[in-house]
Protein backbone atom coordinates (compact mmCIF):
# COMPACT_ATOMS: atom_id res chain seq x y z
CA UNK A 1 0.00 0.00 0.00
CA UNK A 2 1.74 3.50 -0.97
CA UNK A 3 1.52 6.11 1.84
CA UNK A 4 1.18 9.10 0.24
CA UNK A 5 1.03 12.91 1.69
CA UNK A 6 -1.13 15.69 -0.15
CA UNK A 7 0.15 18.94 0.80
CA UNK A 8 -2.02 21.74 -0.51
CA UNK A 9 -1.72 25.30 -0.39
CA UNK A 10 -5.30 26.45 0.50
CA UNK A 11 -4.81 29.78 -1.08
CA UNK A 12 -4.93 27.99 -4.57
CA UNK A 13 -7.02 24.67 -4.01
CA UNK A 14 -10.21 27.03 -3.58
CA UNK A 15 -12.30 25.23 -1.04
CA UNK A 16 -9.56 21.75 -1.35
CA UNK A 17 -11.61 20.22 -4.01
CA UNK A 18 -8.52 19.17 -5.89
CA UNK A 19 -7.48 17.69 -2.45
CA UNK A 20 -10.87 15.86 -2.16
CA UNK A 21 -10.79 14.63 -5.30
CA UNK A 22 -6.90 13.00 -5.30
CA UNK A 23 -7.97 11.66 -1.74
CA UNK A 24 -10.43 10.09 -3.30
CA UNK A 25 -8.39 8.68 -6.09
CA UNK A 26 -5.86 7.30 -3.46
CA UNK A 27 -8.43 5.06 -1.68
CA UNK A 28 -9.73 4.43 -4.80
CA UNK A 29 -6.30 2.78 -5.66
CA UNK A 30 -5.50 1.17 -2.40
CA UNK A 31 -3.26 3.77 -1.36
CA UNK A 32 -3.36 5.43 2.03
CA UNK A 33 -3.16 8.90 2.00
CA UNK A 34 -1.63 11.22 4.25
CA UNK A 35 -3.13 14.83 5.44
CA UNK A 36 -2.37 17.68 7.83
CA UNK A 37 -5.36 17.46 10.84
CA UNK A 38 -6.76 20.67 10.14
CA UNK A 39 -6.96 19.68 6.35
CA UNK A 40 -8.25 16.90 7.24
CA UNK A 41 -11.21 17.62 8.87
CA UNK A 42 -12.46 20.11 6.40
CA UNK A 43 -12.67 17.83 3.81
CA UNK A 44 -14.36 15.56 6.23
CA UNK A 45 -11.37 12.86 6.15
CA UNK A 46 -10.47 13.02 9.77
CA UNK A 47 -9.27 9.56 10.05
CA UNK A 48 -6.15 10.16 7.80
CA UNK A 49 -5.35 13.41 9.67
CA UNK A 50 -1.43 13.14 10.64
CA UNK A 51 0.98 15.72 12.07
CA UNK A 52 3.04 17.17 9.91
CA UNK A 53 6.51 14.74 10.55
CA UNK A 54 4.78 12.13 10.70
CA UNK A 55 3.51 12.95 6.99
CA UNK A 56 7.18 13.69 6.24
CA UNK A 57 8.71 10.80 7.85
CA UNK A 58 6.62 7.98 7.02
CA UNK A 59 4.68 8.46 3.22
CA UNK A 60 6.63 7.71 0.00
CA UNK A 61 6.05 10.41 -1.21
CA UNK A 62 4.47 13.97 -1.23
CA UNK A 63 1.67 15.24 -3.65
CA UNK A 64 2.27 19.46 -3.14
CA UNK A 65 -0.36 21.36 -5.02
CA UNK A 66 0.42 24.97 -5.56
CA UNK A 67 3.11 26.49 -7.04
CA UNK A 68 6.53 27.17 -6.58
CA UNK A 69 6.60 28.94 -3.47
CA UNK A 70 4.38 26.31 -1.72
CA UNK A 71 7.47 23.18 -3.34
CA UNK A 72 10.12 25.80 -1.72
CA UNK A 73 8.32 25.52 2.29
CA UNK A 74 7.84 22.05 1.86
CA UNK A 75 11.42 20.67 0.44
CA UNK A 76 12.75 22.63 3.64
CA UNK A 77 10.38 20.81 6.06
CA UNK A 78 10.96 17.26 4.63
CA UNK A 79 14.56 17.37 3.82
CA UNK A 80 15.69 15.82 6.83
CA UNK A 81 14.00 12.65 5.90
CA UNK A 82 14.74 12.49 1.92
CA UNK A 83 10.74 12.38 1.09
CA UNK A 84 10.57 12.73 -2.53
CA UNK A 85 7.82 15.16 -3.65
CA UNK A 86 5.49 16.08 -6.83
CA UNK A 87 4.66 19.27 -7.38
CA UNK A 88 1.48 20.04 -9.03
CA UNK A 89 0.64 23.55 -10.08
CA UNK A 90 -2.09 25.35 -9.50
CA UNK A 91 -0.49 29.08 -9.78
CA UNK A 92 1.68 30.64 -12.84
CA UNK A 93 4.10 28.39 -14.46
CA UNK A 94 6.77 27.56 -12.62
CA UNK A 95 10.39 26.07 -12.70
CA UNK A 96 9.76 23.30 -10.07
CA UNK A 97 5.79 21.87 -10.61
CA UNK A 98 5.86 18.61 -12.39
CA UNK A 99 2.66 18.73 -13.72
CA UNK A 100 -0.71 20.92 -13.54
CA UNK A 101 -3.69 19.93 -12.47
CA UNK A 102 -5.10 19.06 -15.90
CA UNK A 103 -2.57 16.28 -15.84
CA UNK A 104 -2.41 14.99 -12.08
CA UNK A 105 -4.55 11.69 -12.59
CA UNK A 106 -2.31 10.56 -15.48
CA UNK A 107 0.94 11.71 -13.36
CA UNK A 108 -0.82 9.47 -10.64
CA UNK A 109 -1.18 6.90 -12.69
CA UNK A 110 2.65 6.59 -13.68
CA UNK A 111 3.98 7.20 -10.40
CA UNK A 112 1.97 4.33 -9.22
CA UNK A 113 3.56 2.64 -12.12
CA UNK A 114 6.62 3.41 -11.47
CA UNK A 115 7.39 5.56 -14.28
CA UNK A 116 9.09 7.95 -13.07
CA UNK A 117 12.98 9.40 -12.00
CA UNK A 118 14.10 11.50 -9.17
CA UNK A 119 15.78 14.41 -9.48
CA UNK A 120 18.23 15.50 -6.85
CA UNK A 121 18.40 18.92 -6.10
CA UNK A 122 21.72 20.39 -4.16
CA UNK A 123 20.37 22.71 -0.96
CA UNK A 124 22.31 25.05 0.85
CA UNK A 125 22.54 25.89 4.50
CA UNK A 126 23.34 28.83 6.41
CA UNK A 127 24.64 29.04 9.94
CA UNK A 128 24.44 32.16 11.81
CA UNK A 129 27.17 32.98 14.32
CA UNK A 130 27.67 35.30 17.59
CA UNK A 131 30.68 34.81 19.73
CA UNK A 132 31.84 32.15 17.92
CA UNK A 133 28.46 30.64 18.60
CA UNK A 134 26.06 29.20 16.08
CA UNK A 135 22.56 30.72 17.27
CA UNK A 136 20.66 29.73 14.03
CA UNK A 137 20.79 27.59 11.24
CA UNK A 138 18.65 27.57 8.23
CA UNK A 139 18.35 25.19 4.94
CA UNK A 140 17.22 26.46 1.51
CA UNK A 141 16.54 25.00 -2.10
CA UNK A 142 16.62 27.90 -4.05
CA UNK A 143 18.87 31.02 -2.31
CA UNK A 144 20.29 32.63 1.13
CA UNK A 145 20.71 36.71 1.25
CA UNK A 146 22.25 38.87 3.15
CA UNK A 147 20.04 42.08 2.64
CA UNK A 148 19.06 45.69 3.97
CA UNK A 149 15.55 45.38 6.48
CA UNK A 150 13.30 47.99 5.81
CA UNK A 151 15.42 51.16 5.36
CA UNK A 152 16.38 52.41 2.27
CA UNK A 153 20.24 51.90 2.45
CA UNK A 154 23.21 50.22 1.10
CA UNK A 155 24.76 47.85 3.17
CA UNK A 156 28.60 46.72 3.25
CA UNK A 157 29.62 43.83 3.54
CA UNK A 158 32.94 41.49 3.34
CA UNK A 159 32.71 38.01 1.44
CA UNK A 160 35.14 35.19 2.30
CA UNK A 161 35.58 32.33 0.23
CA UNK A 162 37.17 29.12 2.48
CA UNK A 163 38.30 32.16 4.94
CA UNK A 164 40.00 33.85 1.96
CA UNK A 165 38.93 37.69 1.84
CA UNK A 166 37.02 37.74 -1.90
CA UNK A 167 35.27 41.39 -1.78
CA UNK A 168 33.62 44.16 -0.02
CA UNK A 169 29.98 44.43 -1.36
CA UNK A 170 28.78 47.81 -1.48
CA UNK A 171 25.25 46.88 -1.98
CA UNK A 172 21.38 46.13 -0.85
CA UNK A 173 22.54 42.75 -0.03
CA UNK A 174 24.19 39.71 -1.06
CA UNK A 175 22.59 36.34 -2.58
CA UNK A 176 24.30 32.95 -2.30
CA UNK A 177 22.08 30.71 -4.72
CA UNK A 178 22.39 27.23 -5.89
CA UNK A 179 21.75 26.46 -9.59
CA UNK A 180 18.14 25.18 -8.94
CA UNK A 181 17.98 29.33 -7.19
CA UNK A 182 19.67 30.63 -10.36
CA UNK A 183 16.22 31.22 -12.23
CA UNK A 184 14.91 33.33 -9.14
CA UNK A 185 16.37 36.62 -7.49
CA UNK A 186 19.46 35.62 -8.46
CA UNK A 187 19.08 36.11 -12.27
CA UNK A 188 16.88 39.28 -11.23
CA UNK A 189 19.97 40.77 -9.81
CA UNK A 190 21.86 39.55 -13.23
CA UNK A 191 23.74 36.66 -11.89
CA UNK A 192 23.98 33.55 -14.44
CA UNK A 193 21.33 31.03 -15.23
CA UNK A 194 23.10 27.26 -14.08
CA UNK A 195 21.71 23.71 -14.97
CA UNK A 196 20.03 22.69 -12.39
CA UNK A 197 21.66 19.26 -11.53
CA UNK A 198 25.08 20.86 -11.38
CA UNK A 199 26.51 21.44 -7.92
CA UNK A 200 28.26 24.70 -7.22
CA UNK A 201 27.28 28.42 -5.77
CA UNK A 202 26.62 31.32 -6.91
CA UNK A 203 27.29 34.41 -5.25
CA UNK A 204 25.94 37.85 -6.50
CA UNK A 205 25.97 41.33 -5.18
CA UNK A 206 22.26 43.05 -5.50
CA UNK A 207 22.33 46.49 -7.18
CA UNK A 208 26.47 46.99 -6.43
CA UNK A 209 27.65 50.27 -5.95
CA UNK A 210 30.48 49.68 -8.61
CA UNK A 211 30.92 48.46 -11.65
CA UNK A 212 33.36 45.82 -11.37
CA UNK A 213 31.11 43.90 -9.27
CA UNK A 214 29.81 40.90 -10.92
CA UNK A 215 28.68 37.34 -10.16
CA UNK A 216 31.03 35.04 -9.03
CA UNK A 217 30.78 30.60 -9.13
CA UNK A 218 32.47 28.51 -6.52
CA UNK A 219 32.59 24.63 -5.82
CA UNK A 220 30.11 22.95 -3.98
CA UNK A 221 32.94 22.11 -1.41
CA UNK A 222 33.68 25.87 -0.75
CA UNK A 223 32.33 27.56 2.12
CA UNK A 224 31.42 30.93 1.89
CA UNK A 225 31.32 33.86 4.70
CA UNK A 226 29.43 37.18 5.17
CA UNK A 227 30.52 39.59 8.15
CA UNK A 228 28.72 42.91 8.11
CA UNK A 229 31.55 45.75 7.50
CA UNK A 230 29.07 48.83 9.49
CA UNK A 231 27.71 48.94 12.76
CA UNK A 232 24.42 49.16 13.78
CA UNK A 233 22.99 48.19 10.47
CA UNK A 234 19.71 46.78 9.93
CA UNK A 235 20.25 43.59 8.22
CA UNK A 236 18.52 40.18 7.30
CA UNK A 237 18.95 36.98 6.02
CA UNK A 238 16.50 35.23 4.29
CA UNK A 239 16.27 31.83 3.21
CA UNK A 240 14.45 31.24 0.02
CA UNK A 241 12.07 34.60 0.46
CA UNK A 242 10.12 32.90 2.75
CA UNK A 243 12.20 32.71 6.71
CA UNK A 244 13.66 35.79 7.66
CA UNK A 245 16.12 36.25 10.83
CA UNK A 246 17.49 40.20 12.06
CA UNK A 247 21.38 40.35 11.99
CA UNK A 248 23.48 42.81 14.41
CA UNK A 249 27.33 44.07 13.05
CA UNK A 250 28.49 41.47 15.75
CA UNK A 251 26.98 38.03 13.31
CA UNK A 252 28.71 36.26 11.07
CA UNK A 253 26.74 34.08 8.60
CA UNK A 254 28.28 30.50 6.82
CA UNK A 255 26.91 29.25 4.00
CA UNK A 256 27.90 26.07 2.34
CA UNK A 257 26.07 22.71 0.67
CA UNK A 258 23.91 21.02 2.09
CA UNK A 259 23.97 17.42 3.21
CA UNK A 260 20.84 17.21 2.44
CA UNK A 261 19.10 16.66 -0.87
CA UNK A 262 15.37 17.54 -2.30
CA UNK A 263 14.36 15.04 -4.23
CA UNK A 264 11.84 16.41 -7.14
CA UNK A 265 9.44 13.22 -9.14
CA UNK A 266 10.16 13.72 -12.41
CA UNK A 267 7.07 12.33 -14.63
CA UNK A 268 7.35 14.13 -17.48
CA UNK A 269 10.44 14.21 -20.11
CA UNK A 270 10.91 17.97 -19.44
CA UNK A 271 13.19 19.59 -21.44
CA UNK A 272 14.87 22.28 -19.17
CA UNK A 273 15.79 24.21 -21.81
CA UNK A 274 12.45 24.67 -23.40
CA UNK A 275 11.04 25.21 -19.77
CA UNK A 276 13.22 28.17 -19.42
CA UNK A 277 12.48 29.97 -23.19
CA UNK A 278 8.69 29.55 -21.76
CA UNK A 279 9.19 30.91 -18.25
CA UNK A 280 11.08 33.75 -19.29
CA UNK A 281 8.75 34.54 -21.90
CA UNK A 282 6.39 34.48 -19.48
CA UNK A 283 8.37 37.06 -17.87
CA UNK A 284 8.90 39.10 -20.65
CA UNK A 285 5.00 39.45 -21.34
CA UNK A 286 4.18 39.96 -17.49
CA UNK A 287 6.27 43.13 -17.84
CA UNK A 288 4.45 44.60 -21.06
């Protein structure tokens, strides 16, 4: 029997009928479905109502229907226990949703089948440290920045490469992506688009105060450091746009690979390359 968890966003599955119906369509298959409690009980399923890790830990696999914001929340919550997910969207095209909702039944149909791969996406993770202290650590799929709060001002700050002094960033901020986080802010603030199965980081300044400041690549074995050059700045990091955490002048913030892995269900034979010519065309028509 597959244990499987539906994860919906409820901003998008308008009163959870797409939930109901792929509920439904699990029993309907002998599979057991898995649901958060409050979900649950509004679509009158209470029995398969679980806790959140307990959805993570024990189903095969995750069913997240949204978009790509709502794959980004989730791939941080179920990291720790390698739960390969499909993303189904229900929003705007997007770089990470396997399918839309047009198509889940028949993507339901192969992954029961088996046909399908997993694609392993590199994360990053950020420690934050006071007094040679780690106080905080976060995990993110797509990016980690070091940016100004809600003043208008530039920031400075020093970037270390393995302890190795690389630049002082005059700047609103700094953004260490991965390649899956090279279609996001980071190619907004004009750093390169990557391959998404590569494993490496990108580190680019946002809106530089000079010219020579451009995107730089390291190895995914390098280890990269932020220290705040100004006092009594106000500062954040954020981890994938969604978790924010207030820095003083006296934090330092790590950021390096991951040991952990999100694991994307590929069903389709998606073509990156013709799934970035549509998203940024997408782009390109949003703004006109």
């Amino acid at each position: 029997m597959k244990k499987i968890g539906i994860v919906p966003n409820i901003h998008k599955d308008k009163d959870l009928e797409t939930t109901k119906i792929l509920v439904k369509w699990i029993l309907e298959h002998n599979g057991l479905p898995f649901l958060n409690e409050i979900i649950a009980s509004k679509i009158e399923y209470p029995e398969y109502g679980k806790d959140s890790i307990e959805i993570y830990k024990e189903c095969d696999c995750l069913i997240v229907l949204g978009g790509d914001g709502t794959i980004l929340n989730i791939a941080r919550q179920c990291a720790p226990y390698s739960t390969p997910i499909l993303g189904v969207n229900l929003g705007h095209l997007g770089f990470l949703a396997e399918v839309d909702s047009n198509n889940i039944f028949a993507a339901m149909e192969k992954l029961y089948n088996g046909e399908y791969t997993i694609d392993k996406r590199m994360m990053l993770e950020a420690s934050i440290i006071k007094n040679d202290m780690e106080i905080v650590k976060f995990r993110a799929l797509n990016d980690i920045v070091v940016t100004r709060g809600v003043f208008p001002h530039m920031v400075r700050l020093e970037v270390y490469v393995n302890d190795q002094y690389l630049d002082t960033y005059l700047s609103d901020g700094v953004i260490i992506s991965s390649p899956t986080g090279s279609t996001a802010y980071s190619l907004s603030a004009g750093g390169p688009i990557v391959y998404p199965n590569l494993e490496l980081l990108i580190i680019t300044p946002i809106c530089p105060h000079a010219l020579h400041s451009r995107s730089i690549i390291v190895s995914s074995n390098d280890k990269v450091k932020l220290k705040i050059a100004d006092e009594n700045q106000d500062i954040m990091v954020t981890t994938d746009g969604q978790q924010g955490y207030k820095l003083n002048s006296r934090n330092l913030v790590y950021i390096k690979k991951s040991s952990k892995y999100t694991n994307l269900i590929k069903i389709e034979n998606t073509n990156f390359f013709d799934l970035l010519r549509d998203k940024l065309s997408e782009r390109n028509t949003n703004i006109r």
